[in-house]
PDB file of N, CA and C in Angstrom:
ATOM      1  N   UNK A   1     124.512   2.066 184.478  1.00  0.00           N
ATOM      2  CA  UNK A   1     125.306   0.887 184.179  1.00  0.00           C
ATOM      3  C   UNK A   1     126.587   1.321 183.475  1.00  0.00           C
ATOM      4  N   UNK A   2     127.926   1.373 183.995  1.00  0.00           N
ATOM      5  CA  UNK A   2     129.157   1.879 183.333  1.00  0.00           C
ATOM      6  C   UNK A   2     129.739   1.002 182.953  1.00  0.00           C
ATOM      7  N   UNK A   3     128.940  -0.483 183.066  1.00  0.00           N
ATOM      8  CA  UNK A   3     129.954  -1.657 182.104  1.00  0.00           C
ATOM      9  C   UNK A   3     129.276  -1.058 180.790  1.00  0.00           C
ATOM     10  N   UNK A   4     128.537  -0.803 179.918  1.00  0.00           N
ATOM     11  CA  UNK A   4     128.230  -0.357 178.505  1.00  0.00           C
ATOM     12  C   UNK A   4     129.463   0.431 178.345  1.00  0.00           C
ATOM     13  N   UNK A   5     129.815   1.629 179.202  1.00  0.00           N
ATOM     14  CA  UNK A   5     130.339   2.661 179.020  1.00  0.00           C
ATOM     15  C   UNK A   5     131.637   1.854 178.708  1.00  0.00           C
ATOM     16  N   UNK A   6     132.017   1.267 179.507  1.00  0.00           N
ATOM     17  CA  UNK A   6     133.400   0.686 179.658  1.00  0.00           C
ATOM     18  C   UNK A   6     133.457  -0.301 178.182  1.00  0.00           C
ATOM     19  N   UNK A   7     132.351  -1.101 177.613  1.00  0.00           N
ATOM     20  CA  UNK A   7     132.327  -1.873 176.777  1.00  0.00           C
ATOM     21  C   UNK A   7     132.769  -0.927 175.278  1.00  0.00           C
ATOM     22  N   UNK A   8     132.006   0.745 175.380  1.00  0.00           N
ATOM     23  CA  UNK A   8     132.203   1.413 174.189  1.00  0.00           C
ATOM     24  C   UNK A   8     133.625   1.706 174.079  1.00  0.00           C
ATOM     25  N   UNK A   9     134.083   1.957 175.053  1.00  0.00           N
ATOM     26  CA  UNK A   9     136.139   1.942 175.437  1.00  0.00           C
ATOM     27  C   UNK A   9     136.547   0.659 174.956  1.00  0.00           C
ATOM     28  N   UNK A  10     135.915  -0.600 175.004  1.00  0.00           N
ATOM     29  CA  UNK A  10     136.715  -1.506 174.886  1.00  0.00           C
ATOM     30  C   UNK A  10     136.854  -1.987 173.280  1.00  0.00           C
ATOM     31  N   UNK A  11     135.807  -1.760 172.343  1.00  0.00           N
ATOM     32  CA  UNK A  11     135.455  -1.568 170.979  1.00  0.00           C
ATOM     33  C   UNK A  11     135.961  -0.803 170.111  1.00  0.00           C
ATOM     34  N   UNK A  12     136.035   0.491 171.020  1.00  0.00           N
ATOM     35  CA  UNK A  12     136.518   1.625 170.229  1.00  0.00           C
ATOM     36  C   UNK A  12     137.713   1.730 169.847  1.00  0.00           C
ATOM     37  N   UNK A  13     138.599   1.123 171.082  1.00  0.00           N
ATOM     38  CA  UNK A  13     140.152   0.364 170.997  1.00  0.00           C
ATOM     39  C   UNK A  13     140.607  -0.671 170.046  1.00  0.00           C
ATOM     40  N   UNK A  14     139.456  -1.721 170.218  1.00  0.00           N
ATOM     41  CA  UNK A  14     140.047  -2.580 169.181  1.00  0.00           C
ATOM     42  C   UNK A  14     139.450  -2.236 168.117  1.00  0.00           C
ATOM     43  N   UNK A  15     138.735  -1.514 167.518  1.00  0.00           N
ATOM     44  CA  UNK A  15     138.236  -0.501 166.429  1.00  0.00           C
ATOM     45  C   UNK A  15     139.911  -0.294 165.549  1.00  0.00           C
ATOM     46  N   UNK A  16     140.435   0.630 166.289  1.00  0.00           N
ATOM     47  CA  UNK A  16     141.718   0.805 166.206  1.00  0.00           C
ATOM     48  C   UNK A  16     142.276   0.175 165.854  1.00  0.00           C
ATOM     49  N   UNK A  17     143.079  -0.977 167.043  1.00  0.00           N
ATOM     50  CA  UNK A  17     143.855  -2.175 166.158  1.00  0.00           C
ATOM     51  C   UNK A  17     143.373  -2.504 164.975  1.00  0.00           C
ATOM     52  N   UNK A  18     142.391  -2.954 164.603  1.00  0.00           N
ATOM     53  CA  UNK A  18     141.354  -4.174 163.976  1.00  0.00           C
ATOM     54  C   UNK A  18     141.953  -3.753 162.349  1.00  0.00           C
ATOM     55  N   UNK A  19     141.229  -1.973 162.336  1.00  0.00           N
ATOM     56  CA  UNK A  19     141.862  -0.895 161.328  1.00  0.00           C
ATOM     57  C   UNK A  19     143.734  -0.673 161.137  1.00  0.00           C
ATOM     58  N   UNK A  20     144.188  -0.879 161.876  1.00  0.00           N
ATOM     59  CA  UNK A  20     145.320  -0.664 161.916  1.00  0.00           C
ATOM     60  C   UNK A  20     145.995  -1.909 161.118  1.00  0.00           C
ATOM     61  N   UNK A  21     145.616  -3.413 161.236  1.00  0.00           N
ATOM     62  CA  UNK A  21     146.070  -4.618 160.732  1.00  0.00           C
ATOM     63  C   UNK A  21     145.393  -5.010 159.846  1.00  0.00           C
ATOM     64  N   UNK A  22     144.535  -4.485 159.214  1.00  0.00           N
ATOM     65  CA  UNK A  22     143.328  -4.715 158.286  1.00  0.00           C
ATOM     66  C   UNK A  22     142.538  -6.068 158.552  1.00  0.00           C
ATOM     67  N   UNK A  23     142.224  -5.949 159.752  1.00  0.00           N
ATOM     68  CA  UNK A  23     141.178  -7.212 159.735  1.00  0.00           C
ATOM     69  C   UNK A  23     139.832  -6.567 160.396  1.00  0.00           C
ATOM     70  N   UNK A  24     138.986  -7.925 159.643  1.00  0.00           N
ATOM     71  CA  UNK A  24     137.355  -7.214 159.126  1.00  0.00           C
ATOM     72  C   UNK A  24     136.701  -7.752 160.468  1.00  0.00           C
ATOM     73  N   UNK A  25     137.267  -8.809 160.870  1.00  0.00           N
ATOM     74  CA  UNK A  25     136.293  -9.198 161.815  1.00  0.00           C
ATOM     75  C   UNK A  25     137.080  -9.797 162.929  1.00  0.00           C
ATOM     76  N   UNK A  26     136.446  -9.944 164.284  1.00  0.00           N
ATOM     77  CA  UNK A  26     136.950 -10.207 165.514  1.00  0.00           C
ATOM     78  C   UNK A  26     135.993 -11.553 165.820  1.00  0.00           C
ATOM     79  N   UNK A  27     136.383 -12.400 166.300  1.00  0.00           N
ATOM     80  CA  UNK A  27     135.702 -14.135 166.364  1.00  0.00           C
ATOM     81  C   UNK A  27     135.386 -13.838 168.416  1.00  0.00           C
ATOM     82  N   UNK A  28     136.496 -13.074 169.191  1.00  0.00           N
ATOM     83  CA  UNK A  28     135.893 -13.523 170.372  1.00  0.00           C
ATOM     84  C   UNK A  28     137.056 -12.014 171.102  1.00  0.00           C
ATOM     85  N   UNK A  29     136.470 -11.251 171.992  1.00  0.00           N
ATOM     86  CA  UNK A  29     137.079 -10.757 172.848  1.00  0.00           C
ATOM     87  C   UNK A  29     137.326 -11.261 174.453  1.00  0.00           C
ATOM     88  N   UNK A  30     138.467 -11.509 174.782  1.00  0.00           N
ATOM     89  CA  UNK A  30     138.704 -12.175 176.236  1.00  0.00           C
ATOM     90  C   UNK A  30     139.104 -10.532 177.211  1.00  0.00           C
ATOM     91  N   UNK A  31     137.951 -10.452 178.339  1.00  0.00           N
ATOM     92  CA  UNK A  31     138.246  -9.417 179.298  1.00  0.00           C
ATOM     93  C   UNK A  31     138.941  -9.911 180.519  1.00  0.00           C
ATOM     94  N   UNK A  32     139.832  -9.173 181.264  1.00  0.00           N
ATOM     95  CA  UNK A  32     139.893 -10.317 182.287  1.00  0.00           C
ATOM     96  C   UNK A  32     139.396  -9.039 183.601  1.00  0.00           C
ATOM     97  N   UNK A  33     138.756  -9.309 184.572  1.00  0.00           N
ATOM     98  CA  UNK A  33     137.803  -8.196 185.735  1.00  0.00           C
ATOM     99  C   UNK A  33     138.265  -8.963 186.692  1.00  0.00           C
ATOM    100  N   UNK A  34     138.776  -7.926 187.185  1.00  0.00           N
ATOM    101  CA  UNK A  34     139.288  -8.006 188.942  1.00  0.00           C
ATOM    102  C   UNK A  34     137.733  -8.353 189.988  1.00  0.00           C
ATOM    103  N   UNK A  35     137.634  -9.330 190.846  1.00  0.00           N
ATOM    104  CA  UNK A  35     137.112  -9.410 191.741  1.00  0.00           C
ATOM    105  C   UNK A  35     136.963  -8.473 192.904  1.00  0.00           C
ATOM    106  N   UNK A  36     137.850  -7.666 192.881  1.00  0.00           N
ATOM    107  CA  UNK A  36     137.689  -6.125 193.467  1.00  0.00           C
ATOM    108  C   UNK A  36     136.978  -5.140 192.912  1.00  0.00           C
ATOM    109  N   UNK A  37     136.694  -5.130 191.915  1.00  0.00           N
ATOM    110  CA  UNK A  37     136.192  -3.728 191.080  1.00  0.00           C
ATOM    111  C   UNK A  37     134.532  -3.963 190.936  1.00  0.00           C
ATOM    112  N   UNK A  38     134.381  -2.714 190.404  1.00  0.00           N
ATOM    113  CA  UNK A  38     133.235  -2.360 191.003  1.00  0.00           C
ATOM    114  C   UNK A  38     132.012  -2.801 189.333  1.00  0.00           C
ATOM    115  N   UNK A  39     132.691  -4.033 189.010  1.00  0.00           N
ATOM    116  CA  UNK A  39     132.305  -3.819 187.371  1.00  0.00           C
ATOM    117  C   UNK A  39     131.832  -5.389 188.039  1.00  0.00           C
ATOM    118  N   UNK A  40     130.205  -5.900 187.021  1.00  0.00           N
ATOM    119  CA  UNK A  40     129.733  -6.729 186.792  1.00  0.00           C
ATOM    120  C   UNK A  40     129.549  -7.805 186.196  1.00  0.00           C
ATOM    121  N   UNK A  41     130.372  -8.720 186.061  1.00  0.00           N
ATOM    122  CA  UNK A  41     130.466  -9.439 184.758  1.00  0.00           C
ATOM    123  C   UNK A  41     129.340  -9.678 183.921  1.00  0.00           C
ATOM    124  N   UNK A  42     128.134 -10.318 184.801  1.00  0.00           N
ATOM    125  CA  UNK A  42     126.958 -10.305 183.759  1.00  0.00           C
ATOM    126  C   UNK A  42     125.923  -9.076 183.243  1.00  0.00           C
ATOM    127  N   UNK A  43     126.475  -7.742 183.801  1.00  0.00           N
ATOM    128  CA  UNK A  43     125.940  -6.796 183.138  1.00  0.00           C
ATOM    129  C   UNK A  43     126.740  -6.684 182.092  1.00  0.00           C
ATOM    130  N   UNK A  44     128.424  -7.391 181.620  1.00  0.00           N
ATOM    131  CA  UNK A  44     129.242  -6.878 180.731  1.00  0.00           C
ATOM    132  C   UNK A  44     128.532  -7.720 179.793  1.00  0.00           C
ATOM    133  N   UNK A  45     128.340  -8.867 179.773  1.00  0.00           N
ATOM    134  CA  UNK A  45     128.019  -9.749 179.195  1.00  0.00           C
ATOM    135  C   UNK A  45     126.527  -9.489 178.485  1.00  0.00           C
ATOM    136  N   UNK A  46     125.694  -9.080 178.878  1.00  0.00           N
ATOM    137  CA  UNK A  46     124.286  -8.406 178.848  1.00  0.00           C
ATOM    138  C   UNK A  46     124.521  -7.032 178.094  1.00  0.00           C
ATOM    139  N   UNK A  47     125.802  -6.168 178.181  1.00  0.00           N
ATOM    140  CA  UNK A  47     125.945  -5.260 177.523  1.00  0.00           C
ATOM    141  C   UNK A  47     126.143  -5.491 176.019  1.00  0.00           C
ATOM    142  N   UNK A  48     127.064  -6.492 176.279  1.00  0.00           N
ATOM    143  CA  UNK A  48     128.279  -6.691 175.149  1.00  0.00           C
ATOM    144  C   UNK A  48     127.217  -7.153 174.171  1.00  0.00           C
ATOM    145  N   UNK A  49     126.055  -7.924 174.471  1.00  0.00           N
ATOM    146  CA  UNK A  49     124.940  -7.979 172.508  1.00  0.00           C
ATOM    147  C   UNK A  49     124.706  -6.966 172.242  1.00  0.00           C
ATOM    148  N   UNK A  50     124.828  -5.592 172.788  1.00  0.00           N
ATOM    149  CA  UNK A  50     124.185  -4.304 172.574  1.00  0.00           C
ATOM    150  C   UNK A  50     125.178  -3.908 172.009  1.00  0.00           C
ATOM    151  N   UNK A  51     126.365  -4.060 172.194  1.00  0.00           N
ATOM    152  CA  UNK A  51     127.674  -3.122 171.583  1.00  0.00           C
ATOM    153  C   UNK A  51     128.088  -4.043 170.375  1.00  0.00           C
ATOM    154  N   UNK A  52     127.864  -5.038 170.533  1.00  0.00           N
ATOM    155  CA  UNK A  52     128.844  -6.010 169.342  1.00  0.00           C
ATOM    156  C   UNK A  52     127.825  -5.904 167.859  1.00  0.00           C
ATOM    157  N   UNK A  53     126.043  -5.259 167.855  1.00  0.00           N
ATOM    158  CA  UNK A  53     125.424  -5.191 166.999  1.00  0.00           C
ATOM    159  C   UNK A  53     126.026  -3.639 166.718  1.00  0.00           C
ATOM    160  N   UNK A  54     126.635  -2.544 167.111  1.00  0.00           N
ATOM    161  CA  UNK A  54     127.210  -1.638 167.006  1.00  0.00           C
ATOM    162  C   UNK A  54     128.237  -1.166 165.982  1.00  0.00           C
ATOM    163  N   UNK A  55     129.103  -2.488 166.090  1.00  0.00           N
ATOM    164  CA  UNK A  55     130.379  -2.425 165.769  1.00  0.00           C
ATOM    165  C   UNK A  55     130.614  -3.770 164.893  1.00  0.00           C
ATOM    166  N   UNK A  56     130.281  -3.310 163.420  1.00  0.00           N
ATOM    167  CA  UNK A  56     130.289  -4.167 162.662  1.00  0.00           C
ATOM    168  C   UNK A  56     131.382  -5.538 162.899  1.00  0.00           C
ATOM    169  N   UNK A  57     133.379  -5.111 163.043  1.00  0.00           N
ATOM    170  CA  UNK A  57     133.781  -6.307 163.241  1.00  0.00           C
ATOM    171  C   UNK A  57     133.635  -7.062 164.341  1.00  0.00           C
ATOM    172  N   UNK A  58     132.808  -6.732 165.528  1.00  0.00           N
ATOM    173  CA  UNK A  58     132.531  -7.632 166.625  1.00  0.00           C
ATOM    174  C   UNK A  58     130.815  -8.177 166.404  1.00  0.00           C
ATOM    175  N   UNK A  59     129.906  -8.121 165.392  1.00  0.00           N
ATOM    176  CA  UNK A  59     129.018  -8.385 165.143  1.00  0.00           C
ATOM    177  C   UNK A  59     129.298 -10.109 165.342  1.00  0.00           C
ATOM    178  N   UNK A  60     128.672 -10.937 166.133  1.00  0.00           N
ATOM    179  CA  UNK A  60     128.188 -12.103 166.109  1.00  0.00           C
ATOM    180  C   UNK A  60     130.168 -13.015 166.896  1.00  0.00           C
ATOM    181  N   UNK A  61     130.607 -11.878 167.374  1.00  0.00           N
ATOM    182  CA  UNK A  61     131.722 -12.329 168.441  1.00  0.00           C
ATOM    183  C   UNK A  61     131.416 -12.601 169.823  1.00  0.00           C
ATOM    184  N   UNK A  62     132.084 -13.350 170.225  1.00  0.00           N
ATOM    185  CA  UNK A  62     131.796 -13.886 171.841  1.00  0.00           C
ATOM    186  C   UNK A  62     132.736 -12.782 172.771  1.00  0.00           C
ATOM    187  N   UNK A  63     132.031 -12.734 173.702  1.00  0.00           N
ATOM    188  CA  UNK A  63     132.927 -12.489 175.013  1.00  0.00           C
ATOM    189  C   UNK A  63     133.280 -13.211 176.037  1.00  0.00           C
ATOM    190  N   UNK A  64     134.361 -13.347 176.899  1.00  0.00           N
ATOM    191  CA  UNK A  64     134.845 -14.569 177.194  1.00  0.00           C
ATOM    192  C   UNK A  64     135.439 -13.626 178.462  1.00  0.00           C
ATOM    193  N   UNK A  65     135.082 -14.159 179.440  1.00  0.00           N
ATOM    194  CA  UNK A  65     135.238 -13.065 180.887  1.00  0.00           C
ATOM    195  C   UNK A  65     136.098 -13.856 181.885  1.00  0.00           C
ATOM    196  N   UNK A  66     137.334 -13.602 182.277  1.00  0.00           N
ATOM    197  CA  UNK A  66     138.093 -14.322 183.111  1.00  0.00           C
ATOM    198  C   UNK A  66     138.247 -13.655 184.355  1.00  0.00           C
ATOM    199  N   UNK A  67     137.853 -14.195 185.431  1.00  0.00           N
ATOM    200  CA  UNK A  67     137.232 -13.355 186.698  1.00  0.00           C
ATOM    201  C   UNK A  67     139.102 -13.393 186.750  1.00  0.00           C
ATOM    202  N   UNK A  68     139.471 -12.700 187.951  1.00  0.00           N
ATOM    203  CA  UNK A  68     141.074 -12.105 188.611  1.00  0.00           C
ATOM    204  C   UNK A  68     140.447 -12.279 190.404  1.00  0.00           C
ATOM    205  N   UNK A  69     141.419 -13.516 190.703  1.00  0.00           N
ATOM    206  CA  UNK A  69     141.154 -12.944 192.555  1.00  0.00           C
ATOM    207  C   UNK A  69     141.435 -11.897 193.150  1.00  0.00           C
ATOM    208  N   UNK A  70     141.352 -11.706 193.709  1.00  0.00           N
ATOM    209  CA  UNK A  70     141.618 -10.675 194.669  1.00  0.00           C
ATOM    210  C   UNK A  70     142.427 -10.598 195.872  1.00  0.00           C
ATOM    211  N   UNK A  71     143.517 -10.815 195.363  1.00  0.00           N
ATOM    212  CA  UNK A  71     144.730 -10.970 196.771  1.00  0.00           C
ATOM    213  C   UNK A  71     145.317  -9.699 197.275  1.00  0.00           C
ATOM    214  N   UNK A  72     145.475  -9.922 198.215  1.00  0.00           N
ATOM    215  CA  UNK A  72     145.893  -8.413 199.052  1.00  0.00           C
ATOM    216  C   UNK A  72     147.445  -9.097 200.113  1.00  0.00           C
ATOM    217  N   UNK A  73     147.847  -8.361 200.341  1.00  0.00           N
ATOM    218  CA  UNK A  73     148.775  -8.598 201.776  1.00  0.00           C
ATOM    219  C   UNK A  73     149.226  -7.686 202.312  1.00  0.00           C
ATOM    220  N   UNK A  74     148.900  -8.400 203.808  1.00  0.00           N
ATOM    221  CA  UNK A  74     148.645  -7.968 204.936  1.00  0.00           C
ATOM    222  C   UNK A  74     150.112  -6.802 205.621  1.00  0.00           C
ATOM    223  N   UNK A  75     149.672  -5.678 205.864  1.00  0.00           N
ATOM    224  CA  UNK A  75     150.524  -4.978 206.124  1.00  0.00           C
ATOM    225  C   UNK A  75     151.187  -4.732 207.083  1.00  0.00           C
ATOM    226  N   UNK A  76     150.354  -6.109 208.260  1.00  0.00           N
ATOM    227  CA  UNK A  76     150.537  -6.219 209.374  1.00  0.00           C
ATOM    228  C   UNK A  76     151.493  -7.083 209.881  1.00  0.00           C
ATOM    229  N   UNK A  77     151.077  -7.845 209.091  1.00  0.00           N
ATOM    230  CA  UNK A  77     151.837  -9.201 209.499  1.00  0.00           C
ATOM    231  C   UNK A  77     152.691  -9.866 208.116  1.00  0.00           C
ATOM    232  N   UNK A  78     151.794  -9.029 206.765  1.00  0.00           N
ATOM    233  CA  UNK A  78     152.243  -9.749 205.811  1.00  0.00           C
ATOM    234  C   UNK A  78     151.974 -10.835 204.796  1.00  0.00           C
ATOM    235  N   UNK A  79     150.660 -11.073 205.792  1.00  0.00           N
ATOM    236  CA  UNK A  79     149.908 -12.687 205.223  1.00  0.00           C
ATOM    237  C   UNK A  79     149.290 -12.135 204.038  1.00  0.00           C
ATOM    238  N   UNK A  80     149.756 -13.263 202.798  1.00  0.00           N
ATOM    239  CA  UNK A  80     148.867 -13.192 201.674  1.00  0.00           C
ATOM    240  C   UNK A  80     147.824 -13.641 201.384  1.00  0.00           C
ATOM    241  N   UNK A  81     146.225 -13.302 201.477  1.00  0.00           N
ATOM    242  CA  UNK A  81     145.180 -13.478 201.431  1.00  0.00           C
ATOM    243  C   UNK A  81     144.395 -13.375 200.326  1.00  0.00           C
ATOM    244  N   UNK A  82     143.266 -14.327 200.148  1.00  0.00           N
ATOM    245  CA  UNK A  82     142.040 -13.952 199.707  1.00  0.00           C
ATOM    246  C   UNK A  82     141.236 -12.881 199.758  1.00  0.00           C
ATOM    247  N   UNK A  83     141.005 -11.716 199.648  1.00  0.00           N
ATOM    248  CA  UNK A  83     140.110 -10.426 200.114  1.00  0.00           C
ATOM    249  C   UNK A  83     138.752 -11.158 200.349  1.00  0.00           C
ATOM    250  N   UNK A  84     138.336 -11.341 199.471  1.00  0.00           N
ATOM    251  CA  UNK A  84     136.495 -11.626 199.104  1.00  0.00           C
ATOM    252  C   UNK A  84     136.335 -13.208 200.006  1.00  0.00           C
ATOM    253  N   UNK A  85     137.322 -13.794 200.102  1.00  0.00           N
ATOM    254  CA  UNK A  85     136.764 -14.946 201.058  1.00  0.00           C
ATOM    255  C   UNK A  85     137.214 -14.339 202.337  1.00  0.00           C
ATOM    256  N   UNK A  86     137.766 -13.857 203.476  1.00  0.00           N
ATOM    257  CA  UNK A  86     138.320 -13.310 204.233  1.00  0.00           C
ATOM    258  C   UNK A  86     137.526 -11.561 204.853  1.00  0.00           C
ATOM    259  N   UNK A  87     136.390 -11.996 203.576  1.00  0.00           N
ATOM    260  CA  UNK A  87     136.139 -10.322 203.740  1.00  0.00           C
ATOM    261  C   UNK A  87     136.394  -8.801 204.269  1.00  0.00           C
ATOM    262  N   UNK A  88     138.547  -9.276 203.843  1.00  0.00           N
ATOM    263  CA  UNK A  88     139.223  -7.919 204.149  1.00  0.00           C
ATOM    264  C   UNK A  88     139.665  -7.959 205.196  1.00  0.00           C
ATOM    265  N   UNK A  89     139.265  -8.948 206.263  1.00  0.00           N
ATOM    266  CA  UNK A  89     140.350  -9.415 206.760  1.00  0.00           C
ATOM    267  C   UNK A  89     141.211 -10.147 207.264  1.00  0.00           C
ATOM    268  N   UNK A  90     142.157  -9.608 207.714  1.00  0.00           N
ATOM    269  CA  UNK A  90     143.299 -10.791 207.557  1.00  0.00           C
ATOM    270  C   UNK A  90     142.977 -12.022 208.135  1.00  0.00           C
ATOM    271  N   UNK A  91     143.248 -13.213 208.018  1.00  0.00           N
ATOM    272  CA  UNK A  91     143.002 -14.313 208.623  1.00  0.00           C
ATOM    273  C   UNK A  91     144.144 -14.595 209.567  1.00  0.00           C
ATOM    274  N   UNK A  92     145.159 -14.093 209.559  1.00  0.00           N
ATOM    275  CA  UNK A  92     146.105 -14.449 210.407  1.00  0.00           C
ATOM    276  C   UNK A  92     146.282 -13.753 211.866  1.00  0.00           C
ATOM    277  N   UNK A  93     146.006 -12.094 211.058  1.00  0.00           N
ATOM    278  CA  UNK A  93     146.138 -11.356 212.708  1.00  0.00           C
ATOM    279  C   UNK A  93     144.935 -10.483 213.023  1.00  0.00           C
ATOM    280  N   UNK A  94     144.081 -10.437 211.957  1.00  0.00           N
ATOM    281  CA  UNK A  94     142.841  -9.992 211.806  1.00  0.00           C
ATOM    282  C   UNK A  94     142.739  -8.245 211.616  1.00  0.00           C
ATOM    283  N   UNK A  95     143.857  -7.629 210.999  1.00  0.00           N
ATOM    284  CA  UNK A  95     143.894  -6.779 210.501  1.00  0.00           C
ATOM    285  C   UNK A  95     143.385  -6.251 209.420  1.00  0.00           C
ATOM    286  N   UNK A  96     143.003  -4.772 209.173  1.00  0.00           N
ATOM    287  CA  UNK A  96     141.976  -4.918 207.775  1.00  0.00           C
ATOM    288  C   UNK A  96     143.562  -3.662 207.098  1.00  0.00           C
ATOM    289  N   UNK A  97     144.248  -3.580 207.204  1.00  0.00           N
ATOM    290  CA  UNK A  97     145.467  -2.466 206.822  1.00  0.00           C
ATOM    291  C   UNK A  97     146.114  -3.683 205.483  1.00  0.00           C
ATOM    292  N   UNK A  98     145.590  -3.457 204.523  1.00  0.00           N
ATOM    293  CA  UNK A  98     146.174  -4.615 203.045  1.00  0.00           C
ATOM    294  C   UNK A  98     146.724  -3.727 201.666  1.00  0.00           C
ATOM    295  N   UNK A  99     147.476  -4.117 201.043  1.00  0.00           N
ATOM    296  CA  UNK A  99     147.993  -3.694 200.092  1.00  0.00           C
ATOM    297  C   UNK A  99     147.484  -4.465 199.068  1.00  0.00           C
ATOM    298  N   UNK A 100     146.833  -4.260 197.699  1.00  0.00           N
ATOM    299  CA  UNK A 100     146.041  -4.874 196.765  1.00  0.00           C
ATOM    300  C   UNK A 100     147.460  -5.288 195.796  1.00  0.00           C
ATOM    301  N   UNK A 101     147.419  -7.089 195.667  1.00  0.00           N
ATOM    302  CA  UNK A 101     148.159  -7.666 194.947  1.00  0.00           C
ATOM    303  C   UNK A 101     147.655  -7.705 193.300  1.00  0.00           C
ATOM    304  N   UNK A 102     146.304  -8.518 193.286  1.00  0.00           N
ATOM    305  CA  UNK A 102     145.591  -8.282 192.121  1.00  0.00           C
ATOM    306  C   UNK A 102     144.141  -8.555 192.404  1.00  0.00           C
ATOM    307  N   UNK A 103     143.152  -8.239 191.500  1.00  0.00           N
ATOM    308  CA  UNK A 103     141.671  -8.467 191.378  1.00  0.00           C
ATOM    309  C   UNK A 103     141.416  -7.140 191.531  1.00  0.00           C
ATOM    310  N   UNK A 104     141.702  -5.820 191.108  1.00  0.00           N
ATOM    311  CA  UNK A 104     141.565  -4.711 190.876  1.00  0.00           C
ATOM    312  C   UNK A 104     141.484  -4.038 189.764  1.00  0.00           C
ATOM    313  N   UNK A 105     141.705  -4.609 188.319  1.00  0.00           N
ATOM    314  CA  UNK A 105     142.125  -4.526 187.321  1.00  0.00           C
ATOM    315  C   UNK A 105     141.253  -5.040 186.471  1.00  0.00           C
ATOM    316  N   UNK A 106     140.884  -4.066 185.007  1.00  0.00           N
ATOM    317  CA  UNK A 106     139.892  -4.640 183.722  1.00  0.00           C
ATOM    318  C   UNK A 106     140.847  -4.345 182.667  1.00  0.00           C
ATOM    319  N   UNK A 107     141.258  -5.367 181.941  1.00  0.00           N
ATOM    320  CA  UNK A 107     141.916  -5.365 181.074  1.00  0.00           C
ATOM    321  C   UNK A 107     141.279  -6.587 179.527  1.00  0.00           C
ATOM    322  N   UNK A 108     141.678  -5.773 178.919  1.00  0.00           N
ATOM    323  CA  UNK A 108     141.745  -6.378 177.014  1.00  0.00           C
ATOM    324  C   UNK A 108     142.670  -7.605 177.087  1.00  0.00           C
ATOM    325  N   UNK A 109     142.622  -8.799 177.069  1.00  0.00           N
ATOM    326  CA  UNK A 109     143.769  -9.829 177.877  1.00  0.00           C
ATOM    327  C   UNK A 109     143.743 -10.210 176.420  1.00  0.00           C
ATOM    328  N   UNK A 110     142.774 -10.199 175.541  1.00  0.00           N
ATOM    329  CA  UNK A 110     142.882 -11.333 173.948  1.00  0.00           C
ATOM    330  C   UNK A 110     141.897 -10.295 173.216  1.00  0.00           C
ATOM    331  N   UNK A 111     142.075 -10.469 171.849  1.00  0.00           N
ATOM    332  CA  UNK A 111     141.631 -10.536 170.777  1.00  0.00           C
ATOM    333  C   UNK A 111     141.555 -11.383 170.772  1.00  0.00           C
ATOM    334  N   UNK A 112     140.459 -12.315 169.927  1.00  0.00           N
ATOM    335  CA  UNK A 112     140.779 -13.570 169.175  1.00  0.00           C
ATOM    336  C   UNK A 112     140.294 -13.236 167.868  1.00  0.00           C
ATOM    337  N   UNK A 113     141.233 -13.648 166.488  1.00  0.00           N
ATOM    338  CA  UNK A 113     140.757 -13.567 165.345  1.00  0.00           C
ATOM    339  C   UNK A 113     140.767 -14.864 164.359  1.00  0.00           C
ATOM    340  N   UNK A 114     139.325 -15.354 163.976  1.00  0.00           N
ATOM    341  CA  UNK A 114     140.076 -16.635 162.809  1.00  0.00           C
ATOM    342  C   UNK A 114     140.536 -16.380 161.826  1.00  0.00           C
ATOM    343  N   UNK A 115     141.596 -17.260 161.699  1.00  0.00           N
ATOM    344  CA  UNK A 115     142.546 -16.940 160.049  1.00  0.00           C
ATOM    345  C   UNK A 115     141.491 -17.658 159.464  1.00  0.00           C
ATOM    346  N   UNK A 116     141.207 -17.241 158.104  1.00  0.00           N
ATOM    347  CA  UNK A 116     140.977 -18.089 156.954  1.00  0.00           C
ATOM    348  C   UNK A 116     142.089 -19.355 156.767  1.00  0.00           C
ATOM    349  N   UNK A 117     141.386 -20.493 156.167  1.00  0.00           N
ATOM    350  CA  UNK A 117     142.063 -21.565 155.896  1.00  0.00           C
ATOM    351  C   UNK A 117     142.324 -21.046 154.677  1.00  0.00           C
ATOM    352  N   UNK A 118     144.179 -21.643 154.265  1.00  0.00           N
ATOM    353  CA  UNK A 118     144.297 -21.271 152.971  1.00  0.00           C
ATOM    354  C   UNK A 118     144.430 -22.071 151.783  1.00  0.00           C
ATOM    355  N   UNK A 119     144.156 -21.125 150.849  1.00  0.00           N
ATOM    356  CA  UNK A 119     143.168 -21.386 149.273  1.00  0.00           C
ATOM    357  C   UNK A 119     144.381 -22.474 149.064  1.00  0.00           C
ATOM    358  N   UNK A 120     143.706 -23.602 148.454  1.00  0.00           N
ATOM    359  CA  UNK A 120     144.168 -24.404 147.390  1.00  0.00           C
ATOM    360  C   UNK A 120     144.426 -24.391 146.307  1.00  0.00           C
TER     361      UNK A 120
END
């Protein structure tokens, strides 16, 4: 399972920031996973209680997973497509020759941190 693996990269990073701005705790990490890639959302999700008891400032933080379509176009003709509904290929001239627009990509899209409300 290399979503764990990928999850200890994603911790270890904001480890970093977190230390870098002095804040103690993280309220929610937003991933956003390409519909192309070869990564699972609900194994990330299934990972992520294992890593967030790990890593004290993500202890009792959410993860928040924003799938990415998967558009490609067509090199043939040009048509901009769906990959995963189309299953690769083209709908227009029925070519499978595509250039990947997005849904290929795992990225850190948010931190989320709560401010304290302030003292009176």
């Amino acid at each position: 399972m290399h979503e764990l693996t990928l999850l200890f990269g994603v911790a270890e990073q904001i480890e970093r920031v977190t230390k870098e701005n002095g804040i103690d705790h993280v309220d929610a990490v937003v991933l956003e996973v390409g519909e192309i890639t070869p990564i699972v959302p609900e194994f990330l999700m299934d990972g992520y209680e294992v890593i967030s008891d790990e890593f004290d400032f993500l202890r009792g933080s959410e993860l928040i997973i924003e799938r990415v379509k998967g558009m490609v176009r067509c090199r043939n003709c040009g048509e901009v497509y769906d990959v995963m509904e189309h299953k690769g290929v083209c709908p227009e001239c029925g070519s499978f020759e595509k250039d990947i627009l997005s849904g290929d990509g795992f990225v850190v899209k948010e931190v989320r941190i709560l401010e304290e409300p302030p003292s009176s």
